[in-house]
PDB file of N, CA and C in Angstrom:
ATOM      1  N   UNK A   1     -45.954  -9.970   2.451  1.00  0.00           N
ATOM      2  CA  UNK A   1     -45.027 -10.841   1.778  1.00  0.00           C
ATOM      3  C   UNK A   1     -43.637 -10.207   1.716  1.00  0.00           C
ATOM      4  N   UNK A   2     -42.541 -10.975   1.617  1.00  0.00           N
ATOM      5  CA  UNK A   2     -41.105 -10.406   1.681  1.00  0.00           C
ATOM      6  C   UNK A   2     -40.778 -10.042   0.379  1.00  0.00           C
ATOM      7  N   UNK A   3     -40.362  -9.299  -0.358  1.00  0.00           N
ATOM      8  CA  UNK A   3     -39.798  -9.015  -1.424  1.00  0.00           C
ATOM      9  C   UNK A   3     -38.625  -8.925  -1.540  1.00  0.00           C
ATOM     10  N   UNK A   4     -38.161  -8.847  -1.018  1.00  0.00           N
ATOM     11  CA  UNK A   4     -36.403  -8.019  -1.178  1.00  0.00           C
ATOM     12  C   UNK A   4     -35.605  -8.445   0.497  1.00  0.00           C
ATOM     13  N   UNK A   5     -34.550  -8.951   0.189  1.00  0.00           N
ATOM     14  CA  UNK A   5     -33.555  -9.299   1.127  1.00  0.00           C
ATOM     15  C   UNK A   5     -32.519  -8.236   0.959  1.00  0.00           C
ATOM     16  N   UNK A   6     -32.148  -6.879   2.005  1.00  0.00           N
ATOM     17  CA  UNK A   6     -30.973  -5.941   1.668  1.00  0.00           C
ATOM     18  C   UNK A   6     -29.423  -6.446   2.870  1.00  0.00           C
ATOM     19  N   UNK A   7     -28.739  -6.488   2.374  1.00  0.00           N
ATOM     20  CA  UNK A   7     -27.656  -7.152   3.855  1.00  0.00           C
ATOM     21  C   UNK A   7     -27.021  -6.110   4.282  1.00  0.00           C
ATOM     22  N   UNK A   8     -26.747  -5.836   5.647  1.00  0.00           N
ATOM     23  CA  UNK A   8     -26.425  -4.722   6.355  1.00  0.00           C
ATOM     24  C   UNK A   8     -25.433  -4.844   7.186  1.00  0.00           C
ATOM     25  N   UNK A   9     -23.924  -4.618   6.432  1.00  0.00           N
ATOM     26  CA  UNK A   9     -22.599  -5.009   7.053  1.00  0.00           C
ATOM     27  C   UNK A   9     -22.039  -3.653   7.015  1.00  0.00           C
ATOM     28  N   UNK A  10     -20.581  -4.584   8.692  1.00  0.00           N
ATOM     29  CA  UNK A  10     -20.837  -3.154   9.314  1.00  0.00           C
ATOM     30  C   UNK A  10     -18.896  -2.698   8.288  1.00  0.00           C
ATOM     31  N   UNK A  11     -19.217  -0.785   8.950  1.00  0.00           N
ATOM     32  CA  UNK A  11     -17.676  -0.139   7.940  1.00  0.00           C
ATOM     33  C   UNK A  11     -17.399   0.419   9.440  1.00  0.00           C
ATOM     34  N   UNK A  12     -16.065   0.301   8.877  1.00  0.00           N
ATOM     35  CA  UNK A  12     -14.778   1.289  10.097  1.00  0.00           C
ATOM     36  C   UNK A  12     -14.357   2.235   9.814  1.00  0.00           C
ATOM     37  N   UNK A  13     -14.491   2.180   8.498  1.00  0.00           N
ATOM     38  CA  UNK A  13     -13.489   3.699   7.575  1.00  0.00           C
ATOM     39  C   UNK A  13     -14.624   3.584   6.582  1.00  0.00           C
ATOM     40  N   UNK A  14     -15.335   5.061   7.066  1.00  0.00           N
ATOM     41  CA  UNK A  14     -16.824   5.328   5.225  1.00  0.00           C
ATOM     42  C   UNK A  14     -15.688   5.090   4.146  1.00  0.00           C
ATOM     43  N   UNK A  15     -14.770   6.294   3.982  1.00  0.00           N
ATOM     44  CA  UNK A  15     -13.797   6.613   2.962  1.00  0.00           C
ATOM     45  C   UNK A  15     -13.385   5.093   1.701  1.00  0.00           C
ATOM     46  N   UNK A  16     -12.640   4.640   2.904  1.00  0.00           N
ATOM     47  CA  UNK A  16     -12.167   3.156   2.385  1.00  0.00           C
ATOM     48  C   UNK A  16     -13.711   2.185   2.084  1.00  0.00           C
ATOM     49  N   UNK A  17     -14.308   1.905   2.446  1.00  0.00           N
ATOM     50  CA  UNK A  17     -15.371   1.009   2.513  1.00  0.00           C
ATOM     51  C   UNK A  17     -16.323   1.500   1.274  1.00  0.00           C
ATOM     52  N   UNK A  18     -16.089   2.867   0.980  1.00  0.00           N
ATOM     53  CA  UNK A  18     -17.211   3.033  -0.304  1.00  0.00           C
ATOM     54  C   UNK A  18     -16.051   3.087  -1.476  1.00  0.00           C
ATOM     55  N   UNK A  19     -14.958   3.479  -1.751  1.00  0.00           N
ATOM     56  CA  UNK A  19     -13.925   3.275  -2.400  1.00  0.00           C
ATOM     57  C   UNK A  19     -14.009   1.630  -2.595  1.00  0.00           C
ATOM     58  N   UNK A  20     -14.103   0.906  -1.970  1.00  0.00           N
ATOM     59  CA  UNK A  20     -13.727  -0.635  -2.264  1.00  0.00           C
ATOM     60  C   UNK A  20     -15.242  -1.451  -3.110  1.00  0.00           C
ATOM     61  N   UNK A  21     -16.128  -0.779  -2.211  1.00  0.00           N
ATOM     62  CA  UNK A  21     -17.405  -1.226  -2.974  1.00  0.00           C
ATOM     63  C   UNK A  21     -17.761  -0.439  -4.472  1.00  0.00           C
ATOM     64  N   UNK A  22     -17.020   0.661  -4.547  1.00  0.00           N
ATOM     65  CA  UNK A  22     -17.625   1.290  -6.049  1.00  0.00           C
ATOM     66  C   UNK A  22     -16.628   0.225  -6.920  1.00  0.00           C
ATOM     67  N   UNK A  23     -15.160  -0.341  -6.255  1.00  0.00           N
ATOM     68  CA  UNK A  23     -14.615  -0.994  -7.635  1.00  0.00           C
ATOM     69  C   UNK A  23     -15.291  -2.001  -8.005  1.00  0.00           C
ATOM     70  N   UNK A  24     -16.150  -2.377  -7.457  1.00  0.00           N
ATOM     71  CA  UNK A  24     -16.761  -3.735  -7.231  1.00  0.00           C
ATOM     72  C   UNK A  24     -18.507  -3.387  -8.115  1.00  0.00           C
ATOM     73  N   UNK A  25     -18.524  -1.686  -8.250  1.00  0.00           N
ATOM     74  CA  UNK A  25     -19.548  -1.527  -9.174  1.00  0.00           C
ATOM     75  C   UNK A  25     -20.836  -0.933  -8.681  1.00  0.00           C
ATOM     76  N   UNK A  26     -20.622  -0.487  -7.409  1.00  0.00           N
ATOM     77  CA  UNK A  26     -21.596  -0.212  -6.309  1.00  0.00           C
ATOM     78  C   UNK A  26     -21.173   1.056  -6.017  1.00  0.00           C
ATOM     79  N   UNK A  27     -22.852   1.895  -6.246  1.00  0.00           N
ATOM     80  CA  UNK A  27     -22.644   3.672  -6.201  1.00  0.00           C
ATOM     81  C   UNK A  27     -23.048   3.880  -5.217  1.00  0.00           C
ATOM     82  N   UNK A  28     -23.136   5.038  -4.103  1.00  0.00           N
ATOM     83  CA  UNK A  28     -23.621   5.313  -2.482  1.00  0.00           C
ATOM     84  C   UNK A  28     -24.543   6.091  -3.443  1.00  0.00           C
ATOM     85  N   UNK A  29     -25.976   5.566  -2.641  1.00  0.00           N
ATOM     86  CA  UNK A  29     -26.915   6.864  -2.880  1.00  0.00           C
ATOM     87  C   UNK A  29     -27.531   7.604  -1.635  1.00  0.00           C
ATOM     88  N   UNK A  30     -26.964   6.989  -0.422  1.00  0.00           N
ATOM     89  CA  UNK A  30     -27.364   7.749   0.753  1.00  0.00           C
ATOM     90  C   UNK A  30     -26.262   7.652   1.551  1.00  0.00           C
ATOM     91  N   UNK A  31     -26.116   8.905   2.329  1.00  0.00           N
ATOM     92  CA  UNK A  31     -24.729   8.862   3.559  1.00  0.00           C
ATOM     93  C   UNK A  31     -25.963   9.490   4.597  1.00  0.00           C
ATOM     94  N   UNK A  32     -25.552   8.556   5.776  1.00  0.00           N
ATOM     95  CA  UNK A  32     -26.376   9.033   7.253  1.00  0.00           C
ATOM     96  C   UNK A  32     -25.243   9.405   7.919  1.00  0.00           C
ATOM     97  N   UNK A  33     -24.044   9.340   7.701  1.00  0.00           N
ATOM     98  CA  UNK A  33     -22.412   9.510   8.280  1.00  0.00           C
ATOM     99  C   UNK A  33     -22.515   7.934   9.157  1.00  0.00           C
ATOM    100  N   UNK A  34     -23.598   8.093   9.675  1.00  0.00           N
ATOM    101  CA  UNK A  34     -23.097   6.283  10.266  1.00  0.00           C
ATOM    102  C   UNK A  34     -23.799   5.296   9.802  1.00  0.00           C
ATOM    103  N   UNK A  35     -24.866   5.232   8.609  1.00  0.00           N
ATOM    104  CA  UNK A  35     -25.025   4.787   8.227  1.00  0.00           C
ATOM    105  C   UNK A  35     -25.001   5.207   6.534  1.00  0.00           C
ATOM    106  N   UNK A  36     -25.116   3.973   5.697  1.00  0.00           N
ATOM    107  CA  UNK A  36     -24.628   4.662   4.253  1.00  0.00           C
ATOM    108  C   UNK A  36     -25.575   3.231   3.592  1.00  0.00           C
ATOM    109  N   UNK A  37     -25.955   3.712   1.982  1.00  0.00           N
ATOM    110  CA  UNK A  37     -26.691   2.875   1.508  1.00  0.00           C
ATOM    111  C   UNK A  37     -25.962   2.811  -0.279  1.00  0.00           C
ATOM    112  N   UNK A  38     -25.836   1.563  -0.248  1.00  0.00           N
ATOM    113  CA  UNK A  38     -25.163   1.830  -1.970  1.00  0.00           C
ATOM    114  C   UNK A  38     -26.097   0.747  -2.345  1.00  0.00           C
ATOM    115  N   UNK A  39     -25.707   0.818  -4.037  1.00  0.00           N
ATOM    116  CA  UNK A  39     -26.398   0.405  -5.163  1.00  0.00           C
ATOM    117  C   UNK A  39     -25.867  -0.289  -5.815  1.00  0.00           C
ATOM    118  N   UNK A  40     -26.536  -1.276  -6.315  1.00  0.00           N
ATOM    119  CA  UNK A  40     -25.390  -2.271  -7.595  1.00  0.00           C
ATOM    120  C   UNK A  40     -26.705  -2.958  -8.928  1.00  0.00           C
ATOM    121  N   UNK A  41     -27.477  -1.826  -9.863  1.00  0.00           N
ATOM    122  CA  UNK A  41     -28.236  -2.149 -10.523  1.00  0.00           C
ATOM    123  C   UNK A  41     -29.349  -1.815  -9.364  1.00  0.00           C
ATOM    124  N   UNK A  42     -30.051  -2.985  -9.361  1.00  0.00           N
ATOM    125  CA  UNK A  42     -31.362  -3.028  -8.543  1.00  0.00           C
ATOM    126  C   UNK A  42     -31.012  -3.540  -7.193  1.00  0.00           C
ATOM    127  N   UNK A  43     -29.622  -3.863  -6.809  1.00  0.00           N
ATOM    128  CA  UNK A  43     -29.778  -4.361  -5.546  1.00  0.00           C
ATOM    129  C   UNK A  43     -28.984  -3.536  -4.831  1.00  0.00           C
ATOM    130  N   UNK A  44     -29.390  -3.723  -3.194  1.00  0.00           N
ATOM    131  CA  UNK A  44     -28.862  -2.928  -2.129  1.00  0.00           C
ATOM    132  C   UNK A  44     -27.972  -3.491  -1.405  1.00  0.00           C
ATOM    133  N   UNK A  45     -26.798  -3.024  -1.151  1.00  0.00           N
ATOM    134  CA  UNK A  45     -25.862  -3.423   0.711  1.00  0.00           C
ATOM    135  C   UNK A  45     -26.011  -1.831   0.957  1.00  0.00           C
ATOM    136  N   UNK A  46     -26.292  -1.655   2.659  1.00  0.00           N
ATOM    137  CA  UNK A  46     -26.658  -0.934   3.556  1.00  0.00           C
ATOM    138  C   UNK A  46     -25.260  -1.492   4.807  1.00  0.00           C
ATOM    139  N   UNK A  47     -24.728  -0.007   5.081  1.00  0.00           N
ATOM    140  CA  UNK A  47     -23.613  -0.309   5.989  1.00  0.00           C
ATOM    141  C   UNK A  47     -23.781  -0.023   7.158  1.00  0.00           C
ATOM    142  N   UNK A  48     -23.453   0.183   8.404  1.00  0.00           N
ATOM    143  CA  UNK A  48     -23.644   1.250   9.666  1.00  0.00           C
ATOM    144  C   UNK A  48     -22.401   0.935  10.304  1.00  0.00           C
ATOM    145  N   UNK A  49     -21.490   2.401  10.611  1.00  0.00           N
ATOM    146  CA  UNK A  49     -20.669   2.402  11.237  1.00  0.00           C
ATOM    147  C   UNK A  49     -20.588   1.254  12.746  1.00  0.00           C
ATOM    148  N   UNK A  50     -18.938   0.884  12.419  1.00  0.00           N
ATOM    149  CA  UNK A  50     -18.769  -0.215  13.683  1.00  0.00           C
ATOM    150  C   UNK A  50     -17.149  -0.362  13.805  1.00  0.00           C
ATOM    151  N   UNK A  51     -16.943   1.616  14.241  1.00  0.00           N
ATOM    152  CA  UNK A  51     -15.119   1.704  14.851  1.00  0.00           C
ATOM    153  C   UNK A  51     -14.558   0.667  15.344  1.00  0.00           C
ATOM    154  N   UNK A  52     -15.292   0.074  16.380  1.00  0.00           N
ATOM    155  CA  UNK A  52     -14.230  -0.900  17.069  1.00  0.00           C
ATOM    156  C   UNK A  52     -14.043  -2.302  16.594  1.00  0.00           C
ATOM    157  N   UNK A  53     -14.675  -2.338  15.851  1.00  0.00           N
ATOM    158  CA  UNK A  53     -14.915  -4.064  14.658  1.00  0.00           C
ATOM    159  C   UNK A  53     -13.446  -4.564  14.690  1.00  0.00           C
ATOM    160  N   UNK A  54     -13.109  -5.538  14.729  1.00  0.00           N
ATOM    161  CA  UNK A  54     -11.857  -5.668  14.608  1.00  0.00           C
ATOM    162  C   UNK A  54     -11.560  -6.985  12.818  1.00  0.00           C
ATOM    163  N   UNK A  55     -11.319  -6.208  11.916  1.00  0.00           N
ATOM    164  CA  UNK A  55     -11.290  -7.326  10.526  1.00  0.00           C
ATOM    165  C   UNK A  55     -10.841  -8.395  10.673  1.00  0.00           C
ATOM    166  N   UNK A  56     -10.025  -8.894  11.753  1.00  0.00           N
ATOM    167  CA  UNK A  56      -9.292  -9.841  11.760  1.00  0.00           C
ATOM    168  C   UNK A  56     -10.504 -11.133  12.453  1.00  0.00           C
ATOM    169  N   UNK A  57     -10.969 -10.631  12.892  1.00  0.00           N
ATOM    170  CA  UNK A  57     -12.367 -10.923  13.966  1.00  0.00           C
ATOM    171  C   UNK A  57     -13.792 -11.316  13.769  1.00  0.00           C
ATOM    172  N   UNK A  58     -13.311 -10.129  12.355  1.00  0.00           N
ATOM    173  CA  UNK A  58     -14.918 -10.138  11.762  1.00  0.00           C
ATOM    174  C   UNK A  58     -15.461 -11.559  11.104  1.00  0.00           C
ATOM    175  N   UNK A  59     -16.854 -12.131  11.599  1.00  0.00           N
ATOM    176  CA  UNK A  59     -17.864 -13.120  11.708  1.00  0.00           C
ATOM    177  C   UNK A  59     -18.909 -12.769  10.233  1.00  0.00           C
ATOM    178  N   UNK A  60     -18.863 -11.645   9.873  1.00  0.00           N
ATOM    179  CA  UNK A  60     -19.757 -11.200   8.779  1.00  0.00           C
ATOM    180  C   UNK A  60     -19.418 -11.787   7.051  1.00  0.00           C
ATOM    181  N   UNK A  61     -20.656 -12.182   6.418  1.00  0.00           N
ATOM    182  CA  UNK A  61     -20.678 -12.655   5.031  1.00  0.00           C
ATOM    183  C   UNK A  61     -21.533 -12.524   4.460  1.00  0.00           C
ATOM    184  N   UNK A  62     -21.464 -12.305   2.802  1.00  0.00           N
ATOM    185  CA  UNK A  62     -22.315 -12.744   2.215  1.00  0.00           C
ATOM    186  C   UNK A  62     -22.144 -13.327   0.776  1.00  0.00           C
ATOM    187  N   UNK A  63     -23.306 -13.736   0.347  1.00  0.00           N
ATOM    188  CA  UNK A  63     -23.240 -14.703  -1.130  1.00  0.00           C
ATOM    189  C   UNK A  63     -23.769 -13.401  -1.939  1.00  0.00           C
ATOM    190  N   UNK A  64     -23.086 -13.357  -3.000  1.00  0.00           N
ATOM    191  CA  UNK A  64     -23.003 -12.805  -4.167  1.00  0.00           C
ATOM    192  C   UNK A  64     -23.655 -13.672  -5.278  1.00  0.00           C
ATOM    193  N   UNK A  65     -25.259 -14.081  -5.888  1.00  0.00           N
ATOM    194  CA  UNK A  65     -25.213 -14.515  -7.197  1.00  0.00           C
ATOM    195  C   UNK A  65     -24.412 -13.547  -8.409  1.00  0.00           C
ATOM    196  N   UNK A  66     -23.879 -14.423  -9.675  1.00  0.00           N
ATOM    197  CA  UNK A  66     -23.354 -13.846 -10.993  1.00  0.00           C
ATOM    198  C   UNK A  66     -24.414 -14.069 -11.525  1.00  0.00           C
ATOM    199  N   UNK A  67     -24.986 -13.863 -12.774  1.00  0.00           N
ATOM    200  CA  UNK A  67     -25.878 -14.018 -13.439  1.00  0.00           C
ATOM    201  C   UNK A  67     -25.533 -14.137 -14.798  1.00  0.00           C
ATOM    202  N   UNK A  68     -23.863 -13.647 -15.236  1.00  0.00           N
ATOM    203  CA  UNK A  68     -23.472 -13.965 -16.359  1.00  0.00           C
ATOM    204  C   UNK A  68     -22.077 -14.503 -16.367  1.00  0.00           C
ATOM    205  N   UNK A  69     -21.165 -13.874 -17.027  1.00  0.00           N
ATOM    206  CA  UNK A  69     -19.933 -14.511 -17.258  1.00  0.00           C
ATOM    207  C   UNK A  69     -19.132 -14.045 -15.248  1.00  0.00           C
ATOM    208  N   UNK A  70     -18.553 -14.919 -14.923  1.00  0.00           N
ATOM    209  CA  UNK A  70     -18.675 -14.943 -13.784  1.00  0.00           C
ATOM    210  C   UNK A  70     -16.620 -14.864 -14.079  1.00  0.00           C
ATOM    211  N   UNK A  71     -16.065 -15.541 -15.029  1.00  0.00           N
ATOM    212  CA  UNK A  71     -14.765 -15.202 -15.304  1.00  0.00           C
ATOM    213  C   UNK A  71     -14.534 -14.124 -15.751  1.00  0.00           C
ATOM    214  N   UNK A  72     -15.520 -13.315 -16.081  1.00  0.00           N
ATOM    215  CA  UNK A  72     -15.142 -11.999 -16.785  1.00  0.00           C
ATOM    216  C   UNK A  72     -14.677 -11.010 -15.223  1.00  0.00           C
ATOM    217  N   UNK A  73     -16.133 -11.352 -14.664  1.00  0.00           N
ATOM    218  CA  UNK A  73     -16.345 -10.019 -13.467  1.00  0.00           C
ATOM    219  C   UNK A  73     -14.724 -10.390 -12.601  1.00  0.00           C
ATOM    220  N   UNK A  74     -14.680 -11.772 -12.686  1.00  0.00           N
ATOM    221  CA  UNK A  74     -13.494 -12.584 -11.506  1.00  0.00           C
ATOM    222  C   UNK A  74     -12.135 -11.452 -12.380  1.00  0.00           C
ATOM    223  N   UNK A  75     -11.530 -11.450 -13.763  1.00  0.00           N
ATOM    224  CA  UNK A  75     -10.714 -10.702 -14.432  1.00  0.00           C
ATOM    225  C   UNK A  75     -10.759  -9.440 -14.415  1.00  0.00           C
ATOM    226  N   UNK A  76     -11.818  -8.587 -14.214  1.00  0.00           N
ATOM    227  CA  UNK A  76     -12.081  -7.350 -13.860  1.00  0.00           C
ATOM    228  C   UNK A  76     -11.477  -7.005 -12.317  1.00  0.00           C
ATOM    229  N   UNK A  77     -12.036  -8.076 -11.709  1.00  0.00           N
ATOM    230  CA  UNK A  77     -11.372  -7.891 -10.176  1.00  0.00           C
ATOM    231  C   UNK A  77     -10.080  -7.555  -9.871  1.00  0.00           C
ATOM    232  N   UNK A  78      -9.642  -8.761 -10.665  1.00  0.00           N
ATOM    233  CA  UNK A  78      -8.035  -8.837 -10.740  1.00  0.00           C
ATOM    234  C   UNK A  78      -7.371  -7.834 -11.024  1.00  0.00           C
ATOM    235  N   UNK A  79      -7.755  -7.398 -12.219  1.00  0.00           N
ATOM    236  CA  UNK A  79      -7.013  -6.072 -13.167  1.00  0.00           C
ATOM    237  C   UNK A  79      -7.584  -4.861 -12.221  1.00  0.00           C
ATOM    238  N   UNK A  80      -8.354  -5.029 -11.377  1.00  0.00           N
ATOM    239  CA  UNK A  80      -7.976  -3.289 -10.402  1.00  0.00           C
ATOM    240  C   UNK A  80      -7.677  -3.345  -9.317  1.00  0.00           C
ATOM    241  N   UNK A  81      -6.672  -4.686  -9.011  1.00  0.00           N
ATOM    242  CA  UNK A  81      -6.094  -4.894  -7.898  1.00  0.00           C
ATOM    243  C   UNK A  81      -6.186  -5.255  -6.774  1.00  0.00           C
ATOM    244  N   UNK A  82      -8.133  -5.555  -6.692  1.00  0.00           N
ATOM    245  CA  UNK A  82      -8.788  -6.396  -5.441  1.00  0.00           C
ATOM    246  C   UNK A  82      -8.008  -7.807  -5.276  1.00  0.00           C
ATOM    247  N   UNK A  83      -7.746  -7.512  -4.083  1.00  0.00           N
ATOM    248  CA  UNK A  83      -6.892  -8.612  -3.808  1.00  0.00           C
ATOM    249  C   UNK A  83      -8.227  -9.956  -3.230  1.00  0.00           C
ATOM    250  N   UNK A  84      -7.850 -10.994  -3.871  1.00  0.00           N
ATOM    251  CA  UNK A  84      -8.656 -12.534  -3.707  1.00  0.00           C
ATOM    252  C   UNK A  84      -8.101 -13.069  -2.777  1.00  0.00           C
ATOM    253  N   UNK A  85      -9.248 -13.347  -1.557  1.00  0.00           N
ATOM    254  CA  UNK A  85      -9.031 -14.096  -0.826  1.00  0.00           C
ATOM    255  C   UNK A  85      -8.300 -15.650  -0.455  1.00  0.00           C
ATOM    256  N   UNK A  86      -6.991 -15.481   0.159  1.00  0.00           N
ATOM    257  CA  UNK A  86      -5.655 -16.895  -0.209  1.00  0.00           C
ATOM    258  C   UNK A  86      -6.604 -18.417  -0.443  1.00  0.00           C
ATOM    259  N   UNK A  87      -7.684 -18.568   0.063  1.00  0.00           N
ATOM    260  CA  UNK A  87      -8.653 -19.688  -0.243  1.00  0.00           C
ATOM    261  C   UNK A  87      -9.644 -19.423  -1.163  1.00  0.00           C
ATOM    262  N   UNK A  88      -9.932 -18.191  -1.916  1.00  0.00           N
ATOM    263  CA  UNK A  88     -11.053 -17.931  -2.863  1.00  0.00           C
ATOM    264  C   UNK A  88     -10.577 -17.678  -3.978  1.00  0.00           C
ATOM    265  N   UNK A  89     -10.038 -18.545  -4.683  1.00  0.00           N
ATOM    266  CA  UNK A  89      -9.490 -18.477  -6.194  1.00  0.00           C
ATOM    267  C   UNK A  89     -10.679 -18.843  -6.256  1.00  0.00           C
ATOM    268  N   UNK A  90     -11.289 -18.777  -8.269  1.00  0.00           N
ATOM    269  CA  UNK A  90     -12.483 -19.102  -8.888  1.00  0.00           C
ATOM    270  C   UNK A  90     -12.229 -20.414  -9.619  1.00  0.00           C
ATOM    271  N   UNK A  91     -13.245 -21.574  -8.601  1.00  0.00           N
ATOM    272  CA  UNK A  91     -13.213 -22.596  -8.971  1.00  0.00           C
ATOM    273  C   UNK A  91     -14.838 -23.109  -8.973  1.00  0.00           C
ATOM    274  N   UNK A  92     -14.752 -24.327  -9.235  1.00  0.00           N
ATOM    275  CA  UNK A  92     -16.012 -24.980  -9.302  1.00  0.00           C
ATOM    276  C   UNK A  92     -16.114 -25.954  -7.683  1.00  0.00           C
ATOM    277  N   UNK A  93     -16.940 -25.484  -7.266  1.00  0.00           N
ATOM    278  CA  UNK A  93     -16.992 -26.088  -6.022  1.00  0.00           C
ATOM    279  C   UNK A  93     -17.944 -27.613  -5.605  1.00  0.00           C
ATOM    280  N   UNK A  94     -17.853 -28.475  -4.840  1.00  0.00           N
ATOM    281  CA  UNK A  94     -18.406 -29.604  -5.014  1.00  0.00           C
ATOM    282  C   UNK A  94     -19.622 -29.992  -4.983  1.00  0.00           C
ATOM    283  N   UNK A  95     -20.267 -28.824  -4.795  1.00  0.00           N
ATOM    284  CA  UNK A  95     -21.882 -28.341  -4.860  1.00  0.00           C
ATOM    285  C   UNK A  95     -22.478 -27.941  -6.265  1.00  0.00           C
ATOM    286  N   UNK A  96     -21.067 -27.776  -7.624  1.00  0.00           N
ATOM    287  CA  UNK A  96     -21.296 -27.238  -8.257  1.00  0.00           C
ATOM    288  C   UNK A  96     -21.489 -25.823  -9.105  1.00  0.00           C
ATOM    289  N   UNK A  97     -21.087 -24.976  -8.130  1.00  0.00           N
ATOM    290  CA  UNK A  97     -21.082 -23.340  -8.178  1.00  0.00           C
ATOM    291  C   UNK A  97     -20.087 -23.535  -8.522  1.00  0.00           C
ATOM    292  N   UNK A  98     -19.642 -22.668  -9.654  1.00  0.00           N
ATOM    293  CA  UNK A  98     -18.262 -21.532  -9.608  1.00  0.00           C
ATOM    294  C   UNK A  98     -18.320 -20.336  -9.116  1.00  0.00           C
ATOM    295  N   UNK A  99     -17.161 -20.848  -7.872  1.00  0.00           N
ATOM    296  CA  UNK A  99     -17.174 -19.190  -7.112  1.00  0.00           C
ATOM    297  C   UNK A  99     -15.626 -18.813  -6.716  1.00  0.00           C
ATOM    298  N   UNK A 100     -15.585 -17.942  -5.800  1.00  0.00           N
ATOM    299  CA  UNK A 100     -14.878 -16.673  -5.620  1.00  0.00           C
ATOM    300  C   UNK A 100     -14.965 -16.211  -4.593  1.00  0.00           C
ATOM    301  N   UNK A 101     -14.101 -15.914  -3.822  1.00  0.00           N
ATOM    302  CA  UNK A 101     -14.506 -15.235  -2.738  1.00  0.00           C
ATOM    303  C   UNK A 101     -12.921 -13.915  -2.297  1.00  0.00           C
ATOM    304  N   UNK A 102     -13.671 -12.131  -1.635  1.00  0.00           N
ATOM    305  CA  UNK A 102     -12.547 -11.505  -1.762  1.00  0.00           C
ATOM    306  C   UNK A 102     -13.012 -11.087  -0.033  1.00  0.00           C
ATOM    307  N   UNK A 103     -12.201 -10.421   0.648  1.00  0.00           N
ATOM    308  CA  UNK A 103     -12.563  -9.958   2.179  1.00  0.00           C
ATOM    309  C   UNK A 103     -12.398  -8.224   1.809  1.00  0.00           C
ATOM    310  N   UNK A 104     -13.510  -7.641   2.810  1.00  0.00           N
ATOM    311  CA  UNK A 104     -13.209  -6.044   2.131  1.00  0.00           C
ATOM    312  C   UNK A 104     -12.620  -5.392   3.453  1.00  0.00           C
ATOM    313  N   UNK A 105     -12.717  -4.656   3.415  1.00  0.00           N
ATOM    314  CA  UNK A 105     -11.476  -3.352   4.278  1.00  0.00           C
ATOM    315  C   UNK A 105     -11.914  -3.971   5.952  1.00  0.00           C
ATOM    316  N   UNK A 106     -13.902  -4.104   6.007  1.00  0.00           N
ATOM    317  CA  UNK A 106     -13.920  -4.528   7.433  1.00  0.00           C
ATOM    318  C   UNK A 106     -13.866  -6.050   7.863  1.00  0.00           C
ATOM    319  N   UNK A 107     -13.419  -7.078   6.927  1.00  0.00           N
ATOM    320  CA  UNK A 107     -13.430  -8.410   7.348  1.00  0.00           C
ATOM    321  C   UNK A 107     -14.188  -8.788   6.602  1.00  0.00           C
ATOM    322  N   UNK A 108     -15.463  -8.344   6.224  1.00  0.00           N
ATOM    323  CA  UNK A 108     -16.809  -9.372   5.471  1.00  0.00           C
ATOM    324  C   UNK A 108     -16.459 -10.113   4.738  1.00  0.00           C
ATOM    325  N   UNK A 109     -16.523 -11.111   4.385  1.00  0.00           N
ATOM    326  CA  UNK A 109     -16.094 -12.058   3.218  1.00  0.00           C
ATOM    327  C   UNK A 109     -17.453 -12.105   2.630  1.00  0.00           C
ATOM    328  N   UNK A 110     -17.158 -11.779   0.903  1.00  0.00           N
ATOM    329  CA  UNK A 110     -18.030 -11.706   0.153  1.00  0.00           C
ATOM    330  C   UNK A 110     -17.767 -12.713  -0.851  1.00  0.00           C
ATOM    331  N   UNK A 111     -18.445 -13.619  -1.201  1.00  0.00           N
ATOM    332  CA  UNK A 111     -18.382 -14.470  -1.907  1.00  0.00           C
ATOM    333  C   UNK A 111     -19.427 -14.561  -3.130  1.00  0.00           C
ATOM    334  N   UNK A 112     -18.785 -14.233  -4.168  1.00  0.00           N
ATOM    335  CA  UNK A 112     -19.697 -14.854  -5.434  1.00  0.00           C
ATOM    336  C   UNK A 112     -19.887 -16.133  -6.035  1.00  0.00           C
ATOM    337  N   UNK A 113     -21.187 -16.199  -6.863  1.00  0.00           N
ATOM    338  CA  UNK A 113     -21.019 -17.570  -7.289  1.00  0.00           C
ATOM    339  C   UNK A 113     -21.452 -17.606  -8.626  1.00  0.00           C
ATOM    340  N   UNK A 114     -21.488 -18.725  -9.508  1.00  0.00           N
ATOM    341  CA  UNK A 114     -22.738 -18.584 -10.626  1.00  0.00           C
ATOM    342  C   UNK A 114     -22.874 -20.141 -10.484  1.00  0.00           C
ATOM    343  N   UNK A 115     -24.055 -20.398 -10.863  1.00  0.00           N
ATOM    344  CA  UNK A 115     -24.287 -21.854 -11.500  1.00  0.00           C
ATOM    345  C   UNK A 115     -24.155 -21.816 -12.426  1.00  0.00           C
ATOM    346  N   UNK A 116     -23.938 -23.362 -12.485  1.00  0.00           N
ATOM    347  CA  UNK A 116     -22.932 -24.235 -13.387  1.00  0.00           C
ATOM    348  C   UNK A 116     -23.374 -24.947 -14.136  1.00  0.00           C
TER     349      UNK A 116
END
């Protein structure tokens, strides 16, 4: 049986890429140098080096559930300077989610949400 879904997006710069994910609340508990594994509570993103990636280019995403105040975490963002994606202000979307969405150092667009 499946238990656990971990998403495995790729970094260009370790340095920058674990710097951007700890503001976001996420600790590295493993470095392979090309591959790296961080933490956020109980859940995992797993990275593996990908120099020639180009961010502008990058095809990679994922959904973020909130589970609580979803304006708080969105104000936290703000106040340490993660810059929000020019189309991912936090709104209520026509599906019903309030979400968010920010792009990190390699392109990924990460998008949070909470229900509504």
């Amino acid at each position: 049986m499946i238990s656990l879904i971990i998403p495995k997006l790729p970094f260009i710069n370790k340095e920058k890429t674990l710097d951007y994910y700890s503001k976001l609340g996420f600790e590295m508990v493993a470095d392979y140098s090309d591959y790296l594994i961080t933490k956020y509570q109980e859940l995992e993103i797993h990275f593996f080096k990908f120099e020639t990636l180009l961010p502008e280019k990058s095809d990679f995403m994922i959904y973020l559930k909130i589970d609580n105040n979803i304006e708080k975490f969105y104000q936290e963002i703000e106040n340490q300077g993660i810059e929000i994606h020019p189309n991912g202000k936090l709104e209520i979307k026509p599906w019903g989610t309030k979400e968010f969405s920010l792009l990190d150092p390699n392109g990924t667009l990460l998008s949070f949400g909470k229900e509504n």
